[in-house]
Protein backbone atom coordinates (compact mmCIF):
# COMPACT_ATOMS: atom_id res chain seq x y z
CA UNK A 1 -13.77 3.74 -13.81
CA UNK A 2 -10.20 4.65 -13.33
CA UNK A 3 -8.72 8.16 -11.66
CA UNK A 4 -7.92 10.20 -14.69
CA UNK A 5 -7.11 13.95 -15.57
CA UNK A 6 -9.42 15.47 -17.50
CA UNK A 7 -8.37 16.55 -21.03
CA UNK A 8 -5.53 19.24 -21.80
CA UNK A 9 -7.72 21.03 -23.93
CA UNK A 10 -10.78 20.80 -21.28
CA UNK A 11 -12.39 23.90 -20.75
CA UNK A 12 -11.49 24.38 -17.01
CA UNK A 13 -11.86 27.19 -14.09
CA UNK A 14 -8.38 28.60 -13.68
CA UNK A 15 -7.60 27.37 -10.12
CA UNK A 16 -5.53 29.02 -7.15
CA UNK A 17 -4.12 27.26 -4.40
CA UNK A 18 -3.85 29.70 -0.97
CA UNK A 19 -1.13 29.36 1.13
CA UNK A 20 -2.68 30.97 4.41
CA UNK A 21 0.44 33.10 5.16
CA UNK A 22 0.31 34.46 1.24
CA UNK A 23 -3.41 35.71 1.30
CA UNK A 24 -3.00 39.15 1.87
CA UNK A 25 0.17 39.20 -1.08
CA UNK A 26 -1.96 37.49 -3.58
CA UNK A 27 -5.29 39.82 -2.75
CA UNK A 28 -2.81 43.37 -3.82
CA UNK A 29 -2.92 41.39 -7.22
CA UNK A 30 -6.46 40.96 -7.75
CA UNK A 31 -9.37 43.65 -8.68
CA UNK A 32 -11.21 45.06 -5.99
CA UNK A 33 -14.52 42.77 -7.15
CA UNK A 34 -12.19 39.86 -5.98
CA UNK A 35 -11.00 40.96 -3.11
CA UNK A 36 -14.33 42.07 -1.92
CA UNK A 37 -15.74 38.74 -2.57
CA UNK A 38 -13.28 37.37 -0.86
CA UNK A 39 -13.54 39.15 2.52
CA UNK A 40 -17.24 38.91 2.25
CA UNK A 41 -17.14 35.26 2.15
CA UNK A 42 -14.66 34.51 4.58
CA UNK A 43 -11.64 32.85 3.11
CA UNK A 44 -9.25 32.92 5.03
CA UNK A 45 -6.65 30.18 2.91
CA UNK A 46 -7.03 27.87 5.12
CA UNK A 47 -7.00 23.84 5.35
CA UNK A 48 -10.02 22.81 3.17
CA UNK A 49 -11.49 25.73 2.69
CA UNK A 50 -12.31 26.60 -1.55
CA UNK A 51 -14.17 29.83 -2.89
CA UNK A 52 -15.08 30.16 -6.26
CA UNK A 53 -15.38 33.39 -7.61
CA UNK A 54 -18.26 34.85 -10.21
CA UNK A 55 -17.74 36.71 -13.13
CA UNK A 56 -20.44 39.50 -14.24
CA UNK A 57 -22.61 37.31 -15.62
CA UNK A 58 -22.23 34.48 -12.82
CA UNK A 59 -20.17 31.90 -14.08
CA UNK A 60 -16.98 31.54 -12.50
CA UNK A 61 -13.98 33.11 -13.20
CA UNK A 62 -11.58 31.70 -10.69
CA UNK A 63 -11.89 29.40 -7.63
CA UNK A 64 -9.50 28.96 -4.91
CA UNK A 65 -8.32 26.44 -2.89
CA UNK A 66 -6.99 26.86 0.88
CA UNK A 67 -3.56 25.31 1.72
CA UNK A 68 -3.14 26.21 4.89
CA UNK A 69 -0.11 27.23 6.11
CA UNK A 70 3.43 25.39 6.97
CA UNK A 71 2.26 23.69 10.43
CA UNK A 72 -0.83 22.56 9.04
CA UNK A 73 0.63 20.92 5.77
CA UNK A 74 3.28 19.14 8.63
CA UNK A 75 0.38 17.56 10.31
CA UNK A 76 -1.90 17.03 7.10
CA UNK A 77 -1.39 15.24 3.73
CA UNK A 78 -2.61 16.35 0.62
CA UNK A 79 -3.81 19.43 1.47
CA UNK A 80 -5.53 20.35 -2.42
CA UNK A 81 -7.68 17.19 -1.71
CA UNK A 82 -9.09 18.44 1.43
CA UNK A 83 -10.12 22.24 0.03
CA UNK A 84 -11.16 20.38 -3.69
CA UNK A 85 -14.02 18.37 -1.55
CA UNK A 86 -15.37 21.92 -0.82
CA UNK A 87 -15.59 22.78 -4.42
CA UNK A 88 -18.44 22.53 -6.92
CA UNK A 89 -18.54 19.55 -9.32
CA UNK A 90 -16.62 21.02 -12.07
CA UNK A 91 -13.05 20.83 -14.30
CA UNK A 92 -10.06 22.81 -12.80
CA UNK A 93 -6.76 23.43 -13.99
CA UNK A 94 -4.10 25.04 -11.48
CA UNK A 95 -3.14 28.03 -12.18
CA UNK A 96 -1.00 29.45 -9.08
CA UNK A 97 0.43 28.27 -5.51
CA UNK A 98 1.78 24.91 -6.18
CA UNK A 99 5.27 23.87 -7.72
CA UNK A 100 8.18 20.87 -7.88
CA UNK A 101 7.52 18.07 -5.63
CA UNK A 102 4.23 19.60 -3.96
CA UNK A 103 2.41 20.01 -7.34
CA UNK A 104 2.66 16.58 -8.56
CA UNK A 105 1.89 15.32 -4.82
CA UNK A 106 -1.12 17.56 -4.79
CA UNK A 107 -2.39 16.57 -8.13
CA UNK A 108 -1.85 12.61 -6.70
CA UNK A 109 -3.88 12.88 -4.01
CA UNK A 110 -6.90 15.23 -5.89
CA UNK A 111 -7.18 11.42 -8.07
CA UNK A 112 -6.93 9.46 -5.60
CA UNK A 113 -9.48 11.30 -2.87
CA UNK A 114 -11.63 10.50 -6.13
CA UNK A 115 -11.67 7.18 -4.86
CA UNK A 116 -14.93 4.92 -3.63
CA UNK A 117 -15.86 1.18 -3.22
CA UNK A 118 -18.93 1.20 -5.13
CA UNK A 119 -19.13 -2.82 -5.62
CA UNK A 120 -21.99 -3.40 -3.06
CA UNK A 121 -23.01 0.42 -3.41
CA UNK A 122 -23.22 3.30 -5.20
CA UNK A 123 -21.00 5.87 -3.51
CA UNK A 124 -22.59 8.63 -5.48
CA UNK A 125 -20.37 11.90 -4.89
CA UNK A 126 -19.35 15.41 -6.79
CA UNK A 127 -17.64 15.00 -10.35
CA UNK A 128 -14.66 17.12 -9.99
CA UNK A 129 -12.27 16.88 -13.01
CA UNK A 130 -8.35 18.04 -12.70
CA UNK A 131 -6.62 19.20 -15.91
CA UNK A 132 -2.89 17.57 -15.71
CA UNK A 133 -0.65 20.28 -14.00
CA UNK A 134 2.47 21.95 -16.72
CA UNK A 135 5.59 20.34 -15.59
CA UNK A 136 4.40 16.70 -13.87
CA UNK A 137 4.38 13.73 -15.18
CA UNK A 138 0.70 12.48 -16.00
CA UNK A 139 1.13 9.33 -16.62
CA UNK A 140 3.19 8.58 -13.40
CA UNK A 141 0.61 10.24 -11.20
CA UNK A 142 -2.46 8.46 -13.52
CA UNK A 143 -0.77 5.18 -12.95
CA UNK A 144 0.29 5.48 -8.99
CA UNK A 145 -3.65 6.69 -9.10
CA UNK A 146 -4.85 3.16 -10.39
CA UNK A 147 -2.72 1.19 -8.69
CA UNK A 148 -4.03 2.72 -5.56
CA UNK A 149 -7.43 2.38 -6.10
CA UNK A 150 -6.96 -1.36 -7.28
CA UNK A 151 -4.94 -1.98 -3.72
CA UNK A 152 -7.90 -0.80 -1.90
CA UNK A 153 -10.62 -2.65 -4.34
CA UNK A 154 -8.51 -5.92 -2.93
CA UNK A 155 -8.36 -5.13 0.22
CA UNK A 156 -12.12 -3.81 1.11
CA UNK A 157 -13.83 -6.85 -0.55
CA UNK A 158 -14.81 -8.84 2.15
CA UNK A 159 -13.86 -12.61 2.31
CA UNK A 160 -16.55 -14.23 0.80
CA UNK A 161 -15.96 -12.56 -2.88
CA UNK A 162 -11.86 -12.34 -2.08
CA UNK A 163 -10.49 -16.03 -1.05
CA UNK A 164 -7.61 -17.56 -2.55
CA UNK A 165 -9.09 -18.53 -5.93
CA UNK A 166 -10.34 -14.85 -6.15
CA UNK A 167 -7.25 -13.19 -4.79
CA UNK A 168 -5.46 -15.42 -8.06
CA UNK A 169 -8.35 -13.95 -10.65
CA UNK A 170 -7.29 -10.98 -9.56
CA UNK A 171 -3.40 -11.50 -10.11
CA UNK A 172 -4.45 -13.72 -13.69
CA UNK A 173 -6.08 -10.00 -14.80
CA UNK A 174 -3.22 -7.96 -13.71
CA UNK A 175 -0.66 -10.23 -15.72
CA UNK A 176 -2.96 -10.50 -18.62
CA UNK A 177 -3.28 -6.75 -19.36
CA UNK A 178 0.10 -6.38 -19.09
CA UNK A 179 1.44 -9.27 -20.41
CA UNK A 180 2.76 -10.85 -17.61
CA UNK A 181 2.77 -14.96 -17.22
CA UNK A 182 1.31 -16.50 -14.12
CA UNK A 183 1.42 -19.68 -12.49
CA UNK A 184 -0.01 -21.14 -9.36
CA UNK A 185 0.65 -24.36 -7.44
CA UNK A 186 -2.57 -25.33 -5.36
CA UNK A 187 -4.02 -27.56 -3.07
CA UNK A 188 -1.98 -30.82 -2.40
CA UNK A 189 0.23 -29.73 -5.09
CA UNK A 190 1.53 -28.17 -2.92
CA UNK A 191 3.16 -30.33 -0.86
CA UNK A 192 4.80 -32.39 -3.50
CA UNK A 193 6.19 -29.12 -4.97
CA UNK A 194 8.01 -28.93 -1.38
CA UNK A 195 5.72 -25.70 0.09
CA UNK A 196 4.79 -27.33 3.22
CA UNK A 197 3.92 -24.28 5.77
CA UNK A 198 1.63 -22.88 3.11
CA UNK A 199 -0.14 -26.31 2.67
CA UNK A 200 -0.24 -26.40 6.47
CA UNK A 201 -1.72 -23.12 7.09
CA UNK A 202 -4.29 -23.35 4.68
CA UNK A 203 -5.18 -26.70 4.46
CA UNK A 204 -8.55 -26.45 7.34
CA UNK A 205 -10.55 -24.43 4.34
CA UNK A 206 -12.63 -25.97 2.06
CA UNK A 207 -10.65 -23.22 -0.08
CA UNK A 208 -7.90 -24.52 -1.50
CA UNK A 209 -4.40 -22.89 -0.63
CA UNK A 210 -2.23 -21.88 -3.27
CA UNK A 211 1.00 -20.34 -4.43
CA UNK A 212 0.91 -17.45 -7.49
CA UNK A 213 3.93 -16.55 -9.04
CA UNK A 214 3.94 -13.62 -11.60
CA UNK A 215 6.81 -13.49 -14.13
CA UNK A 216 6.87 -9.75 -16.10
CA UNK A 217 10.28 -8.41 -18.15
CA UNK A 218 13.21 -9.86 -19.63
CA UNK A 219 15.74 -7.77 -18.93
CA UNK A 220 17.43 -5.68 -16.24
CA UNK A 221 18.00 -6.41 -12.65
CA UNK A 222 15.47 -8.88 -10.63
CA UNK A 223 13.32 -7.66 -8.26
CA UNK A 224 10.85 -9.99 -6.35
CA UNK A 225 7.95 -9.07 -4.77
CA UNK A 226 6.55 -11.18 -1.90
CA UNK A 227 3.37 -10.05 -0.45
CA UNK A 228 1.08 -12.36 2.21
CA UNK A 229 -2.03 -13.19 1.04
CA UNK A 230 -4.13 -14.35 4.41
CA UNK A 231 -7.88 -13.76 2.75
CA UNK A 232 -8.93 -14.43 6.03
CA UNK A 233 -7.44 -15.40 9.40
CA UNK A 234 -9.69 -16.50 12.19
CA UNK A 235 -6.16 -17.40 14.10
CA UNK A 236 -6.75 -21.19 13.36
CA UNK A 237 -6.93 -23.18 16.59
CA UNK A 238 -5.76 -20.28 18.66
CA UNK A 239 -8.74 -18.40 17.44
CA UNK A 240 -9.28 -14.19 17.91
CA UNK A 241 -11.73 -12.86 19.77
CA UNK A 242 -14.22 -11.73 17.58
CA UNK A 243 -13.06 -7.77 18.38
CA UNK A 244 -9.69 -8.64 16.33
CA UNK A 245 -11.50 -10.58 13.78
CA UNK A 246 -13.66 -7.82 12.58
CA UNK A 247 -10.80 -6.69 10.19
CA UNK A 248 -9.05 -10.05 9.37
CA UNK A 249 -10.44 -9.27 5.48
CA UNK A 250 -7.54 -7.27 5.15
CA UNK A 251 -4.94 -9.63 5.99
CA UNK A 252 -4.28 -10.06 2.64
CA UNK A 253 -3.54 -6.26 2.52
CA UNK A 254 0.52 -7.60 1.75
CA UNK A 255 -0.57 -9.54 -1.25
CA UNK A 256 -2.68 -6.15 -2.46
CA UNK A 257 0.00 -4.08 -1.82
CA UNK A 258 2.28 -6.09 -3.87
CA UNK A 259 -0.01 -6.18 -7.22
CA UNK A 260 -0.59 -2.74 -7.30
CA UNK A 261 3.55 -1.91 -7.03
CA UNK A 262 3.90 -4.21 -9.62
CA UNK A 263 0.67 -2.58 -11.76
CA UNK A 264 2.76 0.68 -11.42
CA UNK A 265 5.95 -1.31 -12.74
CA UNK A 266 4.22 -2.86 -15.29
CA UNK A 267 2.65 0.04 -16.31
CA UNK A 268 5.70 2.72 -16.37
CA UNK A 269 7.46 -0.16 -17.87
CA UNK A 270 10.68 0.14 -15.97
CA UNK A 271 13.36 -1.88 -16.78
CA UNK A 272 13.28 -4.97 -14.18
CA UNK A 273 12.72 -8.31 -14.57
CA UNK A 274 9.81 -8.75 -11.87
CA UNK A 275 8.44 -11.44 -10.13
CA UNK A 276 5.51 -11.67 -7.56
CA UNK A 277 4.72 -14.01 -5.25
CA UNK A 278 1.87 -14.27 -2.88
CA UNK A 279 1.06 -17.38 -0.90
CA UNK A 280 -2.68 -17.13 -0.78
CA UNK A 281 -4.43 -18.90 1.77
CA UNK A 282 -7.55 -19.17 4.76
CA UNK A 283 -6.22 -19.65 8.30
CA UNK A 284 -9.30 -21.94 9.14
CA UNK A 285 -10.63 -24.10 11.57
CA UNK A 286 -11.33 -27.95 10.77
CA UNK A 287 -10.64 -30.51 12.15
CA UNK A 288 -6.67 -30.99 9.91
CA UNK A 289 -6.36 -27.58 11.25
CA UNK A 290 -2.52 -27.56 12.61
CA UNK A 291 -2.01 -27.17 16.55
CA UNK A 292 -0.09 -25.42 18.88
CA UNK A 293 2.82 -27.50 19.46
CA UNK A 294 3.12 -28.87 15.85
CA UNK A 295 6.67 -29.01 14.46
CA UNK A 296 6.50 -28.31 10.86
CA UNK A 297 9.39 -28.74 8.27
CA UNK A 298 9.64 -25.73 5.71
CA UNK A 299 10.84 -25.44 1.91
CA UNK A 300 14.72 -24.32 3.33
CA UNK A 301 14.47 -27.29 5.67
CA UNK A 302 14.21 -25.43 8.71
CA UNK A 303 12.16 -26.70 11.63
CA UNK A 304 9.41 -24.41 13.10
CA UNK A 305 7.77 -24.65 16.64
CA UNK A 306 4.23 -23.44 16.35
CA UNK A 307 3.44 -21.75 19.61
CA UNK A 308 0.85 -19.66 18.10
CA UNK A 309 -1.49 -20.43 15.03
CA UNK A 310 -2.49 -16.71 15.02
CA UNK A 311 0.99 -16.20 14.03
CA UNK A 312 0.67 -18.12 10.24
CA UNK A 313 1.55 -15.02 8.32
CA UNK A 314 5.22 -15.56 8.63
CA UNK A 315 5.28 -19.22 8.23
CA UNK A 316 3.16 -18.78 4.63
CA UNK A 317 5.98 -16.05 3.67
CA UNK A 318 8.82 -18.25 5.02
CA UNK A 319 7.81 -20.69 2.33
CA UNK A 320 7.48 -18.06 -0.62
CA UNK A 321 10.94 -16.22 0.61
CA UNK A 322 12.71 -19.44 0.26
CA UNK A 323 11.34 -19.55 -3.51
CA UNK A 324 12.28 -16.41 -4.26
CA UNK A 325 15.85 -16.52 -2.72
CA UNK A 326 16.35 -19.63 -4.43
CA UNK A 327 16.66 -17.64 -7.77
CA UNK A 328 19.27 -14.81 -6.48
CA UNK A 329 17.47 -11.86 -7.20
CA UNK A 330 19.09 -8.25 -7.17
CA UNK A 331 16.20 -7.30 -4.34
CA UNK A 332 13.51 -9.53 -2.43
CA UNK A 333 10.99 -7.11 -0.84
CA UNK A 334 8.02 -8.59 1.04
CA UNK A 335 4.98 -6.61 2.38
CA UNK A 336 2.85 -8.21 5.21
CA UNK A 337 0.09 -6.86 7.74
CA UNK A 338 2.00 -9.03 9.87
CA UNK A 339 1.66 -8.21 13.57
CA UNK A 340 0.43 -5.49 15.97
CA UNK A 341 3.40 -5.01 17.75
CA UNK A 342 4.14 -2.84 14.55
CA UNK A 343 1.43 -1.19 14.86
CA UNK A 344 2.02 -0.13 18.76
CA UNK A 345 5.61 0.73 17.48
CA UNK A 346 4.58 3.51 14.95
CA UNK A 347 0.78 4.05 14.32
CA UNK A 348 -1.50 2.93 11.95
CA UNK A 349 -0.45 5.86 9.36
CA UNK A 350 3.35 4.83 8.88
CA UNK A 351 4.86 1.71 7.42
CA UNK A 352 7.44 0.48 9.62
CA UNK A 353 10.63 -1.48 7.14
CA UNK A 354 13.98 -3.57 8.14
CA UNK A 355 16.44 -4.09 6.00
CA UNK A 356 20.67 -4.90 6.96
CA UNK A 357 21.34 -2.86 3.45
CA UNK A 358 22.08 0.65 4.31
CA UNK A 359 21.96 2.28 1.14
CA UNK A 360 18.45 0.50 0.27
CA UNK A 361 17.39 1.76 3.74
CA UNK A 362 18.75 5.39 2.64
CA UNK A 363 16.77 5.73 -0.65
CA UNK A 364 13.68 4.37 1.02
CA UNK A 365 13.82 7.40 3.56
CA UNK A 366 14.47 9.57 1.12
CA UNK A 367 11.90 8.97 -1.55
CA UNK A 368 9.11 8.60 1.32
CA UNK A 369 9.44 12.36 1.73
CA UNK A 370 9.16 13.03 -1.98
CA UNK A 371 6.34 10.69 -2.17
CA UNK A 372 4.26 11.71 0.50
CA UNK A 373 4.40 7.79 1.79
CA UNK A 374 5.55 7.78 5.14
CA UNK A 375 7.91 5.11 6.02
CA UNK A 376 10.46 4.12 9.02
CA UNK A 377 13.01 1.51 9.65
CA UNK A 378 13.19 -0.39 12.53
CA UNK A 379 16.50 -2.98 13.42
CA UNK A 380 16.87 -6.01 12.71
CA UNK A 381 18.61 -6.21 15.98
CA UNK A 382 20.30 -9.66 15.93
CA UNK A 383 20.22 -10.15 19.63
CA UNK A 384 17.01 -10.55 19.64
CA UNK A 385 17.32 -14.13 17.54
CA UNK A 386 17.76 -15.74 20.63
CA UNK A 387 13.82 -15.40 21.35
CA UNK A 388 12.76 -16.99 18.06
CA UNK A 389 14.90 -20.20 18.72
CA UNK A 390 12.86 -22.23 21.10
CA UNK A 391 15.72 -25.42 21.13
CA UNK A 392 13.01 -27.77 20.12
CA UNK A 393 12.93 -26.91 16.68
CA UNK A 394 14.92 -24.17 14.58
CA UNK A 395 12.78 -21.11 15.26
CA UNK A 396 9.56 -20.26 17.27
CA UNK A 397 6.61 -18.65 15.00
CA UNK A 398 5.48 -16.80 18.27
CA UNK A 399 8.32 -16.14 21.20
CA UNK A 400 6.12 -15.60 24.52
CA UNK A 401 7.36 -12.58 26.90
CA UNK A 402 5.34 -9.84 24.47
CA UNK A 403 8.68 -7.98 23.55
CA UNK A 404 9.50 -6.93 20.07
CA UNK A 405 7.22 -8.45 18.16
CA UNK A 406 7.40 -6.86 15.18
CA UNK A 407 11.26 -6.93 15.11
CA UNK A 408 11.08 -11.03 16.49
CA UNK A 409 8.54 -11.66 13.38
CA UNK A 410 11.35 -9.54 11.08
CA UNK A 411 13.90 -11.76 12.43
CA UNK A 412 12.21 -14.92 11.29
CA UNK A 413 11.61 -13.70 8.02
CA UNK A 414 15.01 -13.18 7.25
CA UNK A 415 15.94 -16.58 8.57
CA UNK A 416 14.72 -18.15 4.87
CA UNK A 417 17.01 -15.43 2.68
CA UNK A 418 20.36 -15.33 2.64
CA UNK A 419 21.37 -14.71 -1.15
CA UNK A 420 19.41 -11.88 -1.72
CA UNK A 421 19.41 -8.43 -0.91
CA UNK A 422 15.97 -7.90 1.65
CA UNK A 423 13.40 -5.49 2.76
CA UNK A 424 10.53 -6.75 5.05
CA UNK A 425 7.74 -3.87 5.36
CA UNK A 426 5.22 -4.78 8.23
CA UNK A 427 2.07 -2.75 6.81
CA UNK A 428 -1.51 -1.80 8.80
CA UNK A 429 -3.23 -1.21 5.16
CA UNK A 430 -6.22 0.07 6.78
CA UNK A 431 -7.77 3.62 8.06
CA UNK A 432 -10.37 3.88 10.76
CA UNK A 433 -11.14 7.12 9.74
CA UNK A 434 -11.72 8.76 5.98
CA UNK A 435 -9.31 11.58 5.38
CA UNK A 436 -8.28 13.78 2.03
CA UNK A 437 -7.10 11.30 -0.01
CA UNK A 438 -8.19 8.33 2.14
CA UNK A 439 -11.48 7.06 2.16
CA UNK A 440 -12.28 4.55 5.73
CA UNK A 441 -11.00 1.17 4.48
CA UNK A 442 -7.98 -0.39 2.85
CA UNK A 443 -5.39 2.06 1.21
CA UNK A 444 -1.67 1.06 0.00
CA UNK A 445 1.40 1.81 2.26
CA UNK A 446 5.10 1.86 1.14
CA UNK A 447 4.07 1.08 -2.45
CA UNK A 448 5.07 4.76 -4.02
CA UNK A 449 7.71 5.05 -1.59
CA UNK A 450 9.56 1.77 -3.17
CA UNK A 451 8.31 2.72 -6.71
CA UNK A 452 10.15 6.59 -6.39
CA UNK A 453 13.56 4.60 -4.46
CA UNK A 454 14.00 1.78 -7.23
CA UNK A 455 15.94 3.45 -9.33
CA UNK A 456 18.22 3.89 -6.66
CA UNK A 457 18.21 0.61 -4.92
CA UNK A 458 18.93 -1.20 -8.34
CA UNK A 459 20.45 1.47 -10.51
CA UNK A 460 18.02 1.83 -12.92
């Protein structure tokens, strides 16, 4: 099943959407029947409130949808999602109160709040149907919908039926429906291919680590795609409490993230010559397992201090940034959950970028807004390199002192590319708590916000 809009033709209840200031100037158009049926019932246009209306002989004529008013849609995203999981299964087609930017953001979210992992479950729910809004474009909002729900599938299957080999199927799908080529190196390979810190980090599973690289377009600017794909990280040697490794399915939420913003590229067919990486490993515990105190040599050549083996996201990226720098791309983004200091910095519900590039960091801000994908840059404030360079080695993977982390782990990143153009995005990829929209799980940050701001990054 993929999020869809139901048929133009569909038969469909016409479909009002409330703003709660604009009741009482909406009611002086209606009949008295409606407006009577509205007071006696209680609507109010408010945040998820819906009301469908009954013609003489009981079917309905109208139903409407609550969008609260201006404070309330500040606080709250996707506001037609919220009131459309009060309404009875059904097909609707808008018909008032939405335009622009909010009706195609609306009509998003109403597919997407569609959304359940049903692979160890049925998820059951209402069938409620949405007939493509007059003036958006469908198959944008169709295929942001799919990617979506395939960047959640990733991320909420647990370990056991998502390791490296299955995080590859995955990407080996992808490519093949949209004719894409794709490559891995694996195992020992590895090392003779010269990608040492992924060999390192993964080595302690019985699951072999492995490099993918996805090659899609042939012409255009490049754009490469780096996302970490951690399946699962127990912290290695410096192992988490079992508290912080409830979640550690999701640590390959980078890698997810990645595949579906290049499903939606694929898919729109934009005019890029793309290529994805994702270093997909298990930070495990054996008895190779690599130590605190380890020095290990990466693809550039610089030398890392491990201080921390909780802290292998960035040495696994370090390795697959090289790569990609190596070919001079137009733009190198990588997406990571990478460290909680990120998440202290700005919440679980924004996704936190760096970039030295102002004008990539200007689109990125702007198309957030029009995306409903909440994003914020934070420095890469160069003083701050000092902590990552321990004077044993080149650069610490984990500076003590608790300070910056998010930025320090930024910093290191950008250590391994220096030809390209770069934007780090240090993503949560996970909700506590369901919400229009959002179902409790996995979900995709910063994805639609980069797929609305490529055309201006790279001129498309």
């Amino acid at each position: 099943m993929t999020p869809t809009f139901a048929a133009p033709d569909s038969p469909a209840v016409p479909l009002h959407v409330i703003d709660q200031t604009a009741l009482e100037s909406w009611l002086k158009t209606q009949d008295d029947t409606v407006r009577r049926w509205v007071e006696v019932n209680g609507f109010t246009g408010a945040r998820a409130q819906a009301l469908v209306v009954p013609g003489a002989d009981g079917a309905p004529v109208m139903a409407l949808a609550g969008y609260g008013d201006a404070a309330q849609r500040a606080r709250r995203r996707f506001m037609l999602a919220a009131a459309a999981q009060a309404l009875p299964a059904g097909t609707y087609r808008i018909a008032s109160g939405l335009e622009g930017t909010a009706l195609a953001t609306e009509a998003f979210g109403w597919l997407i709040d569609g959304y359940g992992f049903d692979r160890y479950r049925g998820q059951g729910g209402t069938a409620r149907a949405l007939v493509a809004p007059e003036g958006v474009d469908a198959t944008r909002i169709e295929a942001m919908a799919a990617s979506e729900w395939l960047i959640r599938d990733l991320i909420n299957t647990p370990a056991s039926d998502m390791g490296p080999a299955e995080l590859e199927a995955a990407a080996r799908d992808l490519a093949k429906a949209h004719g894409a080529t794709l490559d891995t190196v694996q195992g020992d390979d590895l090392l003779k291919r010269n990608f040492p810190m992924i060999h390192t980090v993964g080595r302690a599973s019985d699951r072999a680590p492995r490099l993918i690289d996805m090659h899609w377009g042939k012409t255009g600017p490049k754009l490469t795609l780096v996302g970490k794909g951690v399946c699962f990280d127990t912290g290695g040697l410096d192992i988490k409490p079992p508290r912080s490794m409830a979640l550690m399915k999701k640590d390959m939420g980078g890698a997810a993230t990645v595949l579906g913003l290049a499903r939606m590229i694929m898919a729109l067919d934009l005019p890029v010559q793309l290529r994805v990486l994702i270093p997909a490993v298990e930070n495990a515990v054996a008895g190779n397992a690599f130590r605190p105190g380890d020095i290990l040599t990466s693809r550039k050549g610089l030398t890392v201090e491990i201080n921390n083996t909780d802290a292998e996201g960035r040495l696994v990226l370090a390795d697959a940034l090289a790569l990609a720098d190596e070919d001079n791309p137009n733009l190198i983004v990588s997406m990571a959950t990478l460290t909680g200091a990120a998440r202290v910095a700005v919440g679980g519900d924004i996704a936190p970028f760096f970039t030295d590039d102002e004008q990539v960091a200007g689109a990125l801000a702007e198309a957030a807004a029009k995306a409903a994908d909440p994003v914020w840059r934070l420095p890469f404030h160069a003083p701050y390199e000092l902590d990552i360079e321990p004077g044993i080695a080149d650069l610490d993977n984990a500076p003590g002192g608790g300070m910056a982390g998010a930025i320090t782990a930024a910093l290191f990143l950008r250590r391994f590319v220096e030809a390209s153009r770069y934007v780090h995005f240090d993503i949560y990829a996970w909700s506590a708590a369901a919400a229009p929209g959002r179902t409790k799980g996995g979900f995709g940050q910063g994805a639609r916000a980069l797929l609305e701001a490529l055309p201006a990054m790279l001129k498309l």
